[in-house]
Structure formats: C-alpha cells, structure tokens
PDB file of N, CA and C in Angstrom:
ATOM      1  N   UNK A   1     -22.916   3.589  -3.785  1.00  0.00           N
ATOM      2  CA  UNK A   1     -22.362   2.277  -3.984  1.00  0.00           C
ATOM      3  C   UNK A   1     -22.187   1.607  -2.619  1.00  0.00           C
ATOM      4  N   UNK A   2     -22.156  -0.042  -2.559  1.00  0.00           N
ATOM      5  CA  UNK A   2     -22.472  -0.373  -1.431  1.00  0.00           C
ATOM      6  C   UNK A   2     -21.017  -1.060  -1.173  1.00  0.00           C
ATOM      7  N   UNK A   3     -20.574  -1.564   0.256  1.00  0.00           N
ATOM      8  CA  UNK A   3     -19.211  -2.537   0.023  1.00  0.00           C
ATOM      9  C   UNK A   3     -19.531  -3.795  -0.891  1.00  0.00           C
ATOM     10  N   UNK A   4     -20.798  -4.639  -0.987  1.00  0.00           N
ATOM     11  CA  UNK A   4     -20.559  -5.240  -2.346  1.00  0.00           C
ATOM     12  C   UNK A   4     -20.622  -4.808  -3.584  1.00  0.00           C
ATOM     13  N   UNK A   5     -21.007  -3.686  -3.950  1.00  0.00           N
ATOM     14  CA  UNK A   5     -20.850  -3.250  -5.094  1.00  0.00           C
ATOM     15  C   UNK A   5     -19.221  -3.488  -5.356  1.00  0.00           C
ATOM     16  N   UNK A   6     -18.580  -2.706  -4.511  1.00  0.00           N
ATOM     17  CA  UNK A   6     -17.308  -2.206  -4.639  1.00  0.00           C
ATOM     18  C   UNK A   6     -16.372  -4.160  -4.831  1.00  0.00           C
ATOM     19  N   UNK A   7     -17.520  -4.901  -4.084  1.00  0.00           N
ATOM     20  CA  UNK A   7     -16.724  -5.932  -4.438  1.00  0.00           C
ATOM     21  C   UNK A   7     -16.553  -7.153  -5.443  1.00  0.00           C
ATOM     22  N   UNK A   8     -17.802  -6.401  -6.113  1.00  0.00           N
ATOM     23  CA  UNK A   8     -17.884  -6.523  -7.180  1.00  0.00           C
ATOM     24  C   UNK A   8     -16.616  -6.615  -8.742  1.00  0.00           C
ATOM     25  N   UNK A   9     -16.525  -5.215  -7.862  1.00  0.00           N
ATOM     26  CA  UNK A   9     -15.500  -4.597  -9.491  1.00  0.00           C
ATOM     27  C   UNK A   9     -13.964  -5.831  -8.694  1.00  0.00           C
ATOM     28  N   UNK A  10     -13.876  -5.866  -7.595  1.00  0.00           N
ATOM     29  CA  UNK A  10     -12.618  -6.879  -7.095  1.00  0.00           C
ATOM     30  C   UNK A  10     -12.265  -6.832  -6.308  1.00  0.00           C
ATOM     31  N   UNK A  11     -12.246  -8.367  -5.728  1.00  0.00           N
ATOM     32  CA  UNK A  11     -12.167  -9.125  -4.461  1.00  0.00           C
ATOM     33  C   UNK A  11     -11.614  -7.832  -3.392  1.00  0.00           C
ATOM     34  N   UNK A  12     -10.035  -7.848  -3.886  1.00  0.00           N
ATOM     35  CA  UNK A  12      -9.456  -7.324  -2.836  1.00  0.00           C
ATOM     36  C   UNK A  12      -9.251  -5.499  -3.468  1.00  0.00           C
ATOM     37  N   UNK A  13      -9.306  -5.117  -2.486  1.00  0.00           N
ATOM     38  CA  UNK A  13      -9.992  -3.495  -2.912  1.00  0.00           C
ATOM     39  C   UNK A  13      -8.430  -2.942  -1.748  1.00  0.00           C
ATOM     40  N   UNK A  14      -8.397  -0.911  -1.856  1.00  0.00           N
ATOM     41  CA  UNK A  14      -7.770  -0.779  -0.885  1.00  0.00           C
ATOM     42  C   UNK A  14      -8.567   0.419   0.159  1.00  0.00           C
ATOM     43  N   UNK A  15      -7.807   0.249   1.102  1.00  0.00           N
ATOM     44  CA  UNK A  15      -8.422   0.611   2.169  1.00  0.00           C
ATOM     45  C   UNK A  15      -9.218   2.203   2.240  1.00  0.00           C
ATOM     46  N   UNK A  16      -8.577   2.905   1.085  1.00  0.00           N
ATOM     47  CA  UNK A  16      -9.014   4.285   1.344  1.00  0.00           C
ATOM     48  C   UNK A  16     -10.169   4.198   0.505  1.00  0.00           C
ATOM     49  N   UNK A  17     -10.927   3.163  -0.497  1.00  0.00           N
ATOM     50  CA  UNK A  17     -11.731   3.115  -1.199  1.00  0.00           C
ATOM     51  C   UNK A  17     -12.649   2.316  -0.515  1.00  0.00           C
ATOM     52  N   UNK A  18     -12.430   1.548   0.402  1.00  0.00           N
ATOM     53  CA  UNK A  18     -13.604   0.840   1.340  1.00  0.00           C
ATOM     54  C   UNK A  18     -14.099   1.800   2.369  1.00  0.00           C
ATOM     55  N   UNK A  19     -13.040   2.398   2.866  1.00  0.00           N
ATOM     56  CA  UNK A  19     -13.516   3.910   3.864  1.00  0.00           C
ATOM     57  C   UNK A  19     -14.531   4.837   3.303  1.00  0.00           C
ATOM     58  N   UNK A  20     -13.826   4.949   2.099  1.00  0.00           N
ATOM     59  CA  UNK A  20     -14.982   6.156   1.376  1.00  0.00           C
ATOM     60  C   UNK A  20     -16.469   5.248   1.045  1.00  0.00           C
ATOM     61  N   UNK A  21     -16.401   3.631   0.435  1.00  0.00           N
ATOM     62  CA  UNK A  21     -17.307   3.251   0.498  1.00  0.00           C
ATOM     63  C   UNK A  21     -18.910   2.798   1.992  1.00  0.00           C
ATOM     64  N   UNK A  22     -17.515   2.487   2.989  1.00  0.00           N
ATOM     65  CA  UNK A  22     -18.380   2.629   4.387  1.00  0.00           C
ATOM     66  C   UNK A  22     -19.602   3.690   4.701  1.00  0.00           C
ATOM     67  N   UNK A  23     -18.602   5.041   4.512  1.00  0.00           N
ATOM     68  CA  UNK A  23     -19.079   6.496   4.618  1.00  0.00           C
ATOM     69  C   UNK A  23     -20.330   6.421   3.695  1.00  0.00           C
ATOM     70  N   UNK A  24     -19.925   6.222   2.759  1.00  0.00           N
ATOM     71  CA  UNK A  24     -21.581   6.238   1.853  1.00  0.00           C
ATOM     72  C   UNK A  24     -22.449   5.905   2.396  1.00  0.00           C
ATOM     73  N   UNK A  25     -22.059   3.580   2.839  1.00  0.00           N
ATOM     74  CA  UNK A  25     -23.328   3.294   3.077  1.00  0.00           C
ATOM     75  C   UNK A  25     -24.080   4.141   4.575  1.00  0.00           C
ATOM     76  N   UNK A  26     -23.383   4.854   5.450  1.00  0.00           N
ATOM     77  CA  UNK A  26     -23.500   4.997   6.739  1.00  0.00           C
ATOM     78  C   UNK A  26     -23.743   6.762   6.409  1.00  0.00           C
ATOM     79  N   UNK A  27     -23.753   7.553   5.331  1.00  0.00           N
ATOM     80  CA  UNK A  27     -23.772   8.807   4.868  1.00  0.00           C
ATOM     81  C   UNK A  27     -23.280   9.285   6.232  1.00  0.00           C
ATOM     82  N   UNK A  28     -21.595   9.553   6.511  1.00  0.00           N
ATOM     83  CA  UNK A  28     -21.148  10.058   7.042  1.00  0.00           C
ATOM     84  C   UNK A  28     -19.956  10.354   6.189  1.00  0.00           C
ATOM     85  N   UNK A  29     -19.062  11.909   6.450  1.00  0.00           N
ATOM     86  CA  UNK A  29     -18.152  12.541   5.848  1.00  0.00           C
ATOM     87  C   UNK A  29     -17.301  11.504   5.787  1.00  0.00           C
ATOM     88  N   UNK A  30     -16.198  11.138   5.142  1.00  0.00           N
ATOM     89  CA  UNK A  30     -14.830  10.427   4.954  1.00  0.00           C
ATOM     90  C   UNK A  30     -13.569  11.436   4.605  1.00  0.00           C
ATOM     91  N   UNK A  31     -13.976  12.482   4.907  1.00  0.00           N
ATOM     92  CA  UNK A  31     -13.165  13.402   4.591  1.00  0.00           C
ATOM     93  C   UNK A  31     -11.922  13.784   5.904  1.00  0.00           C
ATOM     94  N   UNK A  32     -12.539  13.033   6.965  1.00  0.00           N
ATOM     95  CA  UNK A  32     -11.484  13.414   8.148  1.00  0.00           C
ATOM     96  C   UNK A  32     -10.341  12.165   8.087  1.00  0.00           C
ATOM     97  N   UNK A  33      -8.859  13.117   8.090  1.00  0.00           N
ATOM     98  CA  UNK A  33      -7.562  11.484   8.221  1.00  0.00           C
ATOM     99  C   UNK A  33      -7.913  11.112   9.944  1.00  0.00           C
ATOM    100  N   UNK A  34      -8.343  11.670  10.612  1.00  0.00           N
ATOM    101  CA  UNK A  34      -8.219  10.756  12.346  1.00  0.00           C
ATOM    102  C   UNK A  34      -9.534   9.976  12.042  1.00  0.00           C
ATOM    103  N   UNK A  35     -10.660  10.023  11.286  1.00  0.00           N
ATOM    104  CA  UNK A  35     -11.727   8.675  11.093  1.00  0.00           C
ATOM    105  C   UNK A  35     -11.263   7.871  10.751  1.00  0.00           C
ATOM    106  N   UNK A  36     -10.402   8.219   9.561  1.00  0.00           N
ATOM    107  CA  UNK A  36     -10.000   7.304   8.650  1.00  0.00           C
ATOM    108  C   UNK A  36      -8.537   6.043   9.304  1.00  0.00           C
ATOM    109  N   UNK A  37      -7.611   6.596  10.089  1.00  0.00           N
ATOM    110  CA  UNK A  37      -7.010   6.081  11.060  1.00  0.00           C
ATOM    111  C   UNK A  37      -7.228   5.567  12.016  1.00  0.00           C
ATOM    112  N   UNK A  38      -8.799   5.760  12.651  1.00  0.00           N
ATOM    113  CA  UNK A  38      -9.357   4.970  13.768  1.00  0.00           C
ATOM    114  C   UNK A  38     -10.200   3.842  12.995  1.00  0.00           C
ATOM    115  N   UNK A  39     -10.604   3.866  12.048  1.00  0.00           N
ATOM    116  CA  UNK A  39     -11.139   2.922  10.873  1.00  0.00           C
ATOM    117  C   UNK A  39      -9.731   1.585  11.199  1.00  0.00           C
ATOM    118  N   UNK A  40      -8.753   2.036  10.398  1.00  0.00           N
ATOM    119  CA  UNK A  40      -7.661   1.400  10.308  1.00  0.00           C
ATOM    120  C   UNK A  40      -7.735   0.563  11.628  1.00  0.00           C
ATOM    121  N   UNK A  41      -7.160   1.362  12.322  1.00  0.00           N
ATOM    122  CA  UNK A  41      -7.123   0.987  13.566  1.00  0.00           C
ATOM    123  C   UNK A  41      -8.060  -0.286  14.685  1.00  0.00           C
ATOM    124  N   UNK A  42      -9.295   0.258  13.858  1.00  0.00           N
ATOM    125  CA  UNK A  42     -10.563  -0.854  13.940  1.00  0.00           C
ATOM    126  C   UNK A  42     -10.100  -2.300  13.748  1.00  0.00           C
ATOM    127  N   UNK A  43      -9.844  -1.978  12.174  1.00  0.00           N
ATOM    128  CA  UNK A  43      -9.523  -3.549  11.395  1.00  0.00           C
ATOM    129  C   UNK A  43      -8.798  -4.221  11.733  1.00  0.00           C
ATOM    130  N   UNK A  44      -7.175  -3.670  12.252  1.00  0.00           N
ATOM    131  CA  UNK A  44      -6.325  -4.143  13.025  1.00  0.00           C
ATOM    132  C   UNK A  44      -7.065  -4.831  14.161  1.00  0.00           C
ATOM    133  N   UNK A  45      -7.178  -4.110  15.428  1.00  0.00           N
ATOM    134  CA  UNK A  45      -7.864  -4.914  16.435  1.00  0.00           C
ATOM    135  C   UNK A  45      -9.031  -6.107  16.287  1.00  0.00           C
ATOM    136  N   UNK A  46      -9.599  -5.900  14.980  1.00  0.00           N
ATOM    137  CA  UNK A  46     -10.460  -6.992  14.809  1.00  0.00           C
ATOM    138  C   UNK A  46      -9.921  -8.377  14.432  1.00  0.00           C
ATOM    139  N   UNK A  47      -8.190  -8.419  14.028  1.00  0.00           N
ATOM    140  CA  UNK A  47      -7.247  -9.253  13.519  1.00  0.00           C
ATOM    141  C   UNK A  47      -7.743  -9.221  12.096  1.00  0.00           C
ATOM    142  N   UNK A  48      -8.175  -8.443  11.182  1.00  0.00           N
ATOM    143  CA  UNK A  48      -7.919  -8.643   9.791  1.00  0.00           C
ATOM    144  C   UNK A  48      -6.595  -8.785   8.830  1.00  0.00           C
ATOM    145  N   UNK A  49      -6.391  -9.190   8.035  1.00  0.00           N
ATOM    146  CA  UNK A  49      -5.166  -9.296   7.541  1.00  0.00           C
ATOM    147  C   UNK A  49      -5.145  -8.449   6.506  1.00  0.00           C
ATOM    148  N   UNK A  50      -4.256  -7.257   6.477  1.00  0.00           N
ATOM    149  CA  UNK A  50      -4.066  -6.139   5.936  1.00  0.00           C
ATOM    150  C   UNK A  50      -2.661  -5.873   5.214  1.00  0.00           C
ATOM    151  N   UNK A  51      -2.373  -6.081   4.122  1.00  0.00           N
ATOM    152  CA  UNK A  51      -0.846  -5.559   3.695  1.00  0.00           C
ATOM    153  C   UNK A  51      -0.707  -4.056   2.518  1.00  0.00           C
ATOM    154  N   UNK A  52       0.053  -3.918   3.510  1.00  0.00           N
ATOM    155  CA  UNK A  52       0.323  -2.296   2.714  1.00  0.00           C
ATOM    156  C   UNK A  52       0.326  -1.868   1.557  1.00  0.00           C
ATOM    157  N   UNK A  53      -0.129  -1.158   0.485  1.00  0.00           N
ATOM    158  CA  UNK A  53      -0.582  -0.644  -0.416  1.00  0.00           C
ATOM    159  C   UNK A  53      -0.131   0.119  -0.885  1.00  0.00           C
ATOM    160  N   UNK A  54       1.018   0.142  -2.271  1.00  0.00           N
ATOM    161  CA  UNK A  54       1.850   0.950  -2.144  1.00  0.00           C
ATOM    162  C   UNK A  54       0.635   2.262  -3.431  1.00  0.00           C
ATOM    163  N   UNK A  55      -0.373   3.057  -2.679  1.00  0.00           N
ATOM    164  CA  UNK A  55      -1.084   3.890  -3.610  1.00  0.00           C
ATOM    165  C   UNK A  55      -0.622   5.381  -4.260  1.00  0.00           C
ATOM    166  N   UNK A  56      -0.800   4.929  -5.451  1.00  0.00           N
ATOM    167  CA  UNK A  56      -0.481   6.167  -5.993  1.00  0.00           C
ATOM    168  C   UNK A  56      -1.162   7.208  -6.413  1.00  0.00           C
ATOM    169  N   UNK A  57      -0.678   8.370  -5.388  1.00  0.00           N
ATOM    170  CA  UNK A  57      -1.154   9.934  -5.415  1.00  0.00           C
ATOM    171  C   UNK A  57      -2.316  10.185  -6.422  1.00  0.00           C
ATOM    172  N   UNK A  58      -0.820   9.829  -7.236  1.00  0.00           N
ATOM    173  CA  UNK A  58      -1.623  10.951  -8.338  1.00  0.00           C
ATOM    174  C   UNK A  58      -2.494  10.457  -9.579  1.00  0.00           C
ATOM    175  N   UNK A  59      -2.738   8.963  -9.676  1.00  0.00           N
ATOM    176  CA  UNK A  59      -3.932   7.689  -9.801  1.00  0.00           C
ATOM    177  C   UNK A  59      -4.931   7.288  -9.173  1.00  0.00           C
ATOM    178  N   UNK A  60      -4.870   7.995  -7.915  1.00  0.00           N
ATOM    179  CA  UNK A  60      -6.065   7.431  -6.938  1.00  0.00           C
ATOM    180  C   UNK A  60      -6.767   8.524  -7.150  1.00  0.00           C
ATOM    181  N   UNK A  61      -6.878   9.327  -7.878  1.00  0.00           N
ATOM    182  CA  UNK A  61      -8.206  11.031  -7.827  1.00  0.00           C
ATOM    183  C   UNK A  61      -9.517  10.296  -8.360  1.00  0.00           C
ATOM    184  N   UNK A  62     -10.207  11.439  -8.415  1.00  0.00           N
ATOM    185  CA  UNK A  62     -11.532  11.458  -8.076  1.00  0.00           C
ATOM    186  C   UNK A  62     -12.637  12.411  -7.354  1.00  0.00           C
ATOM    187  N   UNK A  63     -13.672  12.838  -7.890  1.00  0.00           N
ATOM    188  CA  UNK A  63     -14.128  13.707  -6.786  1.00  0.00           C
ATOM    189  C   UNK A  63     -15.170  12.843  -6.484  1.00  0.00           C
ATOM    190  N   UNK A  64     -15.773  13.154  -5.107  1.00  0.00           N
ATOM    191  CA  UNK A  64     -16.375  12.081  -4.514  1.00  0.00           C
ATOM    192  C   UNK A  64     -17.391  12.953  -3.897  1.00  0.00           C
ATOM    193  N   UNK A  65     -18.441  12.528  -3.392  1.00  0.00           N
ATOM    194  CA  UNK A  65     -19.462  12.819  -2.382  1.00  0.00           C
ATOM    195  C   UNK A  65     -19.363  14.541  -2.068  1.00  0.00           C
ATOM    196  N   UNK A  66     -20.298  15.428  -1.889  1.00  0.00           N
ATOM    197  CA  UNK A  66     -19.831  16.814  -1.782  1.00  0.00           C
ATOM    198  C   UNK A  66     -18.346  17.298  -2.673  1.00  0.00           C
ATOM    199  N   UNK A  67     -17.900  16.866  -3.708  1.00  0.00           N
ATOM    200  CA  UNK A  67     -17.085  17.563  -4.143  1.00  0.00           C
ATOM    201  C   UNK A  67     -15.899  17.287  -3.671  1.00  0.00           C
ATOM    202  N   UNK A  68     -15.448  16.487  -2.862  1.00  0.00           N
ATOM    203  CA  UNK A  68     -14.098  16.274  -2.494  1.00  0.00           C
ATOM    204  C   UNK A  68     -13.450  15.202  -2.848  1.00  0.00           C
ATOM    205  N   UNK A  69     -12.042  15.745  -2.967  1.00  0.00           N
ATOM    206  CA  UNK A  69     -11.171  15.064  -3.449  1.00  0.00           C
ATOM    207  C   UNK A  69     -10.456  14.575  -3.054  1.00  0.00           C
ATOM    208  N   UNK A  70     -10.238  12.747  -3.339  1.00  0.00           N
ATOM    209  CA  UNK A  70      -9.879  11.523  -2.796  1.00  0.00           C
ATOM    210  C   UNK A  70      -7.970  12.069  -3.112  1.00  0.00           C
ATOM    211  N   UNK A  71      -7.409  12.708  -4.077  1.00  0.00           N
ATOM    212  CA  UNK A  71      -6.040  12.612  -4.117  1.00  0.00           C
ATOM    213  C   UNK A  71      -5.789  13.371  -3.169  1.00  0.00           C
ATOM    214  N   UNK A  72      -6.294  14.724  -2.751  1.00  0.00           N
ATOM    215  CA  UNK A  72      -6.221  15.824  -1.488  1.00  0.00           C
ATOM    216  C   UNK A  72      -6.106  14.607  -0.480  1.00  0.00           C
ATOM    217  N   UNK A  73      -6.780  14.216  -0.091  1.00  0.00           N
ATOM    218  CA  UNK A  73      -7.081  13.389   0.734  1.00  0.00           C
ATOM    219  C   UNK A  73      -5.920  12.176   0.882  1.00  0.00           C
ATOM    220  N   UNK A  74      -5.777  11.925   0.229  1.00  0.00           N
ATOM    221  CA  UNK A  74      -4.518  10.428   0.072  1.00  0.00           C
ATOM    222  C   UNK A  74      -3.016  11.399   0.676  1.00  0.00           C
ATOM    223  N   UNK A  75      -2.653  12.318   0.019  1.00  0.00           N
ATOM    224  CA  UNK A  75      -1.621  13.422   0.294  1.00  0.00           C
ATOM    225  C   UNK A  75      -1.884  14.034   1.811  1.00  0.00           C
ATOM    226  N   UNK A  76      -3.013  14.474   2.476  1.00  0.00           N
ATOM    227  CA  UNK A  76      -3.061  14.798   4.343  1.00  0.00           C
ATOM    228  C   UNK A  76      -2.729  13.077   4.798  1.00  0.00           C
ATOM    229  N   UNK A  77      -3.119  12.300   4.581  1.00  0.00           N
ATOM    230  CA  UNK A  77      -2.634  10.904   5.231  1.00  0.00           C
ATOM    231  C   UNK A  77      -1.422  10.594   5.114  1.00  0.00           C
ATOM    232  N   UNK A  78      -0.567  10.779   3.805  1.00  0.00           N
ATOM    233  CA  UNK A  78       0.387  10.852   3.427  1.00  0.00           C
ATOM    234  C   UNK A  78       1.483  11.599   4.518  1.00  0.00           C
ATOM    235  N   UNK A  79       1.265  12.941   4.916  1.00  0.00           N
ATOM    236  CA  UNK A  79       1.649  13.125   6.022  1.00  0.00           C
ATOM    237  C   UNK A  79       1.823  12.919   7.353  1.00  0.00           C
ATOM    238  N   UNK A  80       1.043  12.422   7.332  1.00  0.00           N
ATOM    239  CA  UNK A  80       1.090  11.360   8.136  1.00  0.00           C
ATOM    240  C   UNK A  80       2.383  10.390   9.223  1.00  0.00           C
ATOM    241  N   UNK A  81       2.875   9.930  10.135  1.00  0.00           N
ATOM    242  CA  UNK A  81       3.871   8.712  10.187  1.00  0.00           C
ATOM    243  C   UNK A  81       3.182   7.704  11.218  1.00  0.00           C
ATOM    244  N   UNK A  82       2.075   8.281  11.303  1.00  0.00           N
ATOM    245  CA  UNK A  82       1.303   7.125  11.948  1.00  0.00           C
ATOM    246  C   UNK A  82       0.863   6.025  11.097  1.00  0.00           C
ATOM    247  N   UNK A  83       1.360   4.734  11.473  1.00  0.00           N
ATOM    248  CA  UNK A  83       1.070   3.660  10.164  1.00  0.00           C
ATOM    249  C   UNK A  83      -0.555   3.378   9.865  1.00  0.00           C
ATOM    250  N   UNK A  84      -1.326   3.862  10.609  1.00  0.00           N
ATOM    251  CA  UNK A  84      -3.017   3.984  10.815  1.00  0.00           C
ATOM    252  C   UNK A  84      -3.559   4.822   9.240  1.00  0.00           C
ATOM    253  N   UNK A  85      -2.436   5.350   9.392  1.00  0.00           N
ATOM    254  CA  UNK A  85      -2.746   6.873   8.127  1.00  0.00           C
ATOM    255  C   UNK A  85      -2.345   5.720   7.281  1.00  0.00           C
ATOM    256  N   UNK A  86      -1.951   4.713   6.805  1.00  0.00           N
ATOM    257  CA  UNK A  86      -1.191   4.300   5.333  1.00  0.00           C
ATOM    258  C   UNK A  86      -2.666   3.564   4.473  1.00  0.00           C
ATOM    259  N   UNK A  87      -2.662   3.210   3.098  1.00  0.00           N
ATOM    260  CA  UNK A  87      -3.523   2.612   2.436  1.00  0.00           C
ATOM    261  C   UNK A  87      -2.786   1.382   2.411  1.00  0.00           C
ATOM    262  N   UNK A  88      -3.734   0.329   2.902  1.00  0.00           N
ATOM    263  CA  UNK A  88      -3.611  -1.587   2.588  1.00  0.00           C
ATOM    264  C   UNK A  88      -4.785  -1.924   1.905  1.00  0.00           C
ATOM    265  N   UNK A  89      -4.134  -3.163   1.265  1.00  0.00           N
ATOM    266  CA  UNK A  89      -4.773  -4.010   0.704  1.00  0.00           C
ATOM    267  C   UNK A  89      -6.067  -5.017   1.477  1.00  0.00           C
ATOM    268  N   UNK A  90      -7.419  -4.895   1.115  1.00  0.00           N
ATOM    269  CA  UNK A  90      -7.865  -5.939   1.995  1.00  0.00           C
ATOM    270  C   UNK A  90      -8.946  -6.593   0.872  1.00  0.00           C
ATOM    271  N   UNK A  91      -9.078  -7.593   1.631  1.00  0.00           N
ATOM    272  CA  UNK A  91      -9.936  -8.994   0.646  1.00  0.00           C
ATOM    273  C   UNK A  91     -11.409  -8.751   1.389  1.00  0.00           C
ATOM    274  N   UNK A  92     -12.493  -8.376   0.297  1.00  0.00           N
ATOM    275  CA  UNK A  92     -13.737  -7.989   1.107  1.00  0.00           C
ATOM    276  C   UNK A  92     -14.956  -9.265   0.743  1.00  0.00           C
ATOM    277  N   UNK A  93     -14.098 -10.172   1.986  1.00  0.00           N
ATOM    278  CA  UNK A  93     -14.832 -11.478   1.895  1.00  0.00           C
ATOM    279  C   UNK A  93     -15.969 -10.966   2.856  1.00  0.00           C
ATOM    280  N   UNK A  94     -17.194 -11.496   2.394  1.00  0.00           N
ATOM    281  CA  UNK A  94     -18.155 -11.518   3.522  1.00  0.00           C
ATOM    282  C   UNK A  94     -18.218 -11.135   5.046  1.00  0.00           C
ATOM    283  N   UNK A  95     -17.340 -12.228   5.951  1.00  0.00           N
ATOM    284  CA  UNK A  95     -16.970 -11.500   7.184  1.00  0.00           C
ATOM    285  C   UNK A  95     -16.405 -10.531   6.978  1.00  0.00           C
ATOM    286  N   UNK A  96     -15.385  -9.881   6.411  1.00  0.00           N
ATOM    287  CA  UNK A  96     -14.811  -8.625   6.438  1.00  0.00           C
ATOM    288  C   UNK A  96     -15.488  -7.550   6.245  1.00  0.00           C
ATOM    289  N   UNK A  97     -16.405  -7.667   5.393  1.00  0.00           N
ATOM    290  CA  UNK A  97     -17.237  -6.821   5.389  1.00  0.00           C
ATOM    291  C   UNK A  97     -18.285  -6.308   6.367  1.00  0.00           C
ATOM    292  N   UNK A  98     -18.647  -7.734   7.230  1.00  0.00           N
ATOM    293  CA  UNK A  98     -19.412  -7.162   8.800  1.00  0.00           C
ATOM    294  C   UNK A  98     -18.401  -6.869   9.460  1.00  0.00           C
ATOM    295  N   UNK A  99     -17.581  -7.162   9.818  1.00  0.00           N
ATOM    296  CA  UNK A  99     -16.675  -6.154  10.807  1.00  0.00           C
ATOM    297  C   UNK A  99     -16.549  -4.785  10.279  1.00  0.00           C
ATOM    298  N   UNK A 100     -15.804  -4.267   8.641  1.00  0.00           N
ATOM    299  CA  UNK A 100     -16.210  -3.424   8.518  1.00  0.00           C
ATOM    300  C   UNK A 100     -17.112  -2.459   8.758  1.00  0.00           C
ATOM    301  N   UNK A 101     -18.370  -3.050   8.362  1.00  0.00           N
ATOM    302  CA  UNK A 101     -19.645  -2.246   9.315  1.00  0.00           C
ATOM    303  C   UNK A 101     -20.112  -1.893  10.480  1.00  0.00           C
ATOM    304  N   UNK A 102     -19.341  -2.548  11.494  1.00  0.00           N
ATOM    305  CA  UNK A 102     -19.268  -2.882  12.874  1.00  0.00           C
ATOM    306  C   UNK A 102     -18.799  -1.264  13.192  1.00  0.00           C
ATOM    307  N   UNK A 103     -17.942  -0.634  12.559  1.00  0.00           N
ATOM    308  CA  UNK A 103     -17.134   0.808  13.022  1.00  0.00           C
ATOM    309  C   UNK A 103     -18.347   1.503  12.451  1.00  0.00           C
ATOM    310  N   UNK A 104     -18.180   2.638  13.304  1.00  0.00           N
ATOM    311  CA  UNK A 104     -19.206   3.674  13.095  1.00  0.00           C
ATOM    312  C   UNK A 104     -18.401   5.035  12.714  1.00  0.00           C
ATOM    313  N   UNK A 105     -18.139   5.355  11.583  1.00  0.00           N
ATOM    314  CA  UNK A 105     -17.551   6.417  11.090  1.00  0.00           C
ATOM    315  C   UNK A 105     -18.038   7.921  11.791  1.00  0.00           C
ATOM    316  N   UNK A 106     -19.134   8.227  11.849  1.00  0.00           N
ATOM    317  CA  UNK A 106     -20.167   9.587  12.406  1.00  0.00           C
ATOM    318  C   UNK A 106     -19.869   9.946  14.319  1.00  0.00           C
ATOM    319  N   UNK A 107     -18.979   8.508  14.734  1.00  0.00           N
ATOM    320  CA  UNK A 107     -18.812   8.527  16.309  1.00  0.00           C
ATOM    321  C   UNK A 107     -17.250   9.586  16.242  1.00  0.00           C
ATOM    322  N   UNK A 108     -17.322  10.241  17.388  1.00  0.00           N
ATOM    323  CA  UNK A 108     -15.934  10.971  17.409  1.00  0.00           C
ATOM    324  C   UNK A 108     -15.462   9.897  18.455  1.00  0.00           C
ATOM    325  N   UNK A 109     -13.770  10.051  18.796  1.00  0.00           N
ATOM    326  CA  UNK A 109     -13.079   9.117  19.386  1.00  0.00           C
ATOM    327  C   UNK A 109     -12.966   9.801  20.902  1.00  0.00           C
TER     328      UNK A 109
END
C-alpha cells in the first residue's frame, strides 16, 4: 500500500500507520522505535502540524510485513518518555506526503 492509498481510506491518518506505510513504499523494516522517533522527529523539524493521538493498544493490532506486530510495537514506544516515541494525528495532504518521503527510514542516525 502506498501513502495515497492509505489516504485514501482518510485524510488524516496516525503517525504509526504512515511510518509503517513509508517502510513499505521504501521496503525498509518499521519495526525499530529509534526509526520510528527519528521519523517523528523529521516531521517536527520540517514544521508539520502534528497533534497527539490518543492510540489505543489494544485496537491498533495487526500483523504486518514479516509477521510483526503493530500492537507489540505501539506498547515498546509506549515506553517510551521521549515525546518522539508518541502516535499524532497528521493530515496527508500532498506536501506532507513529500516531506514524508524526504526521510529515509533504511539510514541509521
């Protein structure tokens, strides 16, 4: 699935489901929380407008790509207190979506 697919199903999507969608188009793992926090981290510096997402655990499952699982996954971020680790809300208007693509998930930091 592509980020317009995903924006398809609606406008504004959340962040741990655009990550996993990135990873697809770019077939790189999404399985690491420090990608997924430097992702974050991305969007921020790009000035996107992001509001927090209050996601729930145990509604967000799924197994995904190789077998892994998006609620595992929501729960290590969860631990988290770095606000990089949290799921927001974002609107995947056109530009947002090239900046999105702009991060390279497969780069280590």
């Amino acid at each position: 699935m592509t980020l317009e697919e995903l924006r398809q199903k609606a406008l504004f999507q959340n962040t741990i489901d655009t990550w996993i969608m990135l990873c697809e188009e770019k077939n790189a793992d999404w399985y690491l929380p420090e990608n997924y926090k430097r992702f974050i981290s991305h969007l921020f510096q790009k000035g996107l407008k992001l509001q927090k997402f209050p996601l729930c655990i145990k509604e967000s499952g799924g197994m995904y790509q190789r077998g892994k699982d998006k609620t595992q996954f929501a729960e290590l971020l969860a631990q988290s207190t770095d606000s990089n680790a949290a799921a927001y809300t974002i609107k995947l208007s056109d530009e947002t979506i090239k900046i999105i693509r702009q991060f390279n998930p497969s780069v280590a930091a």
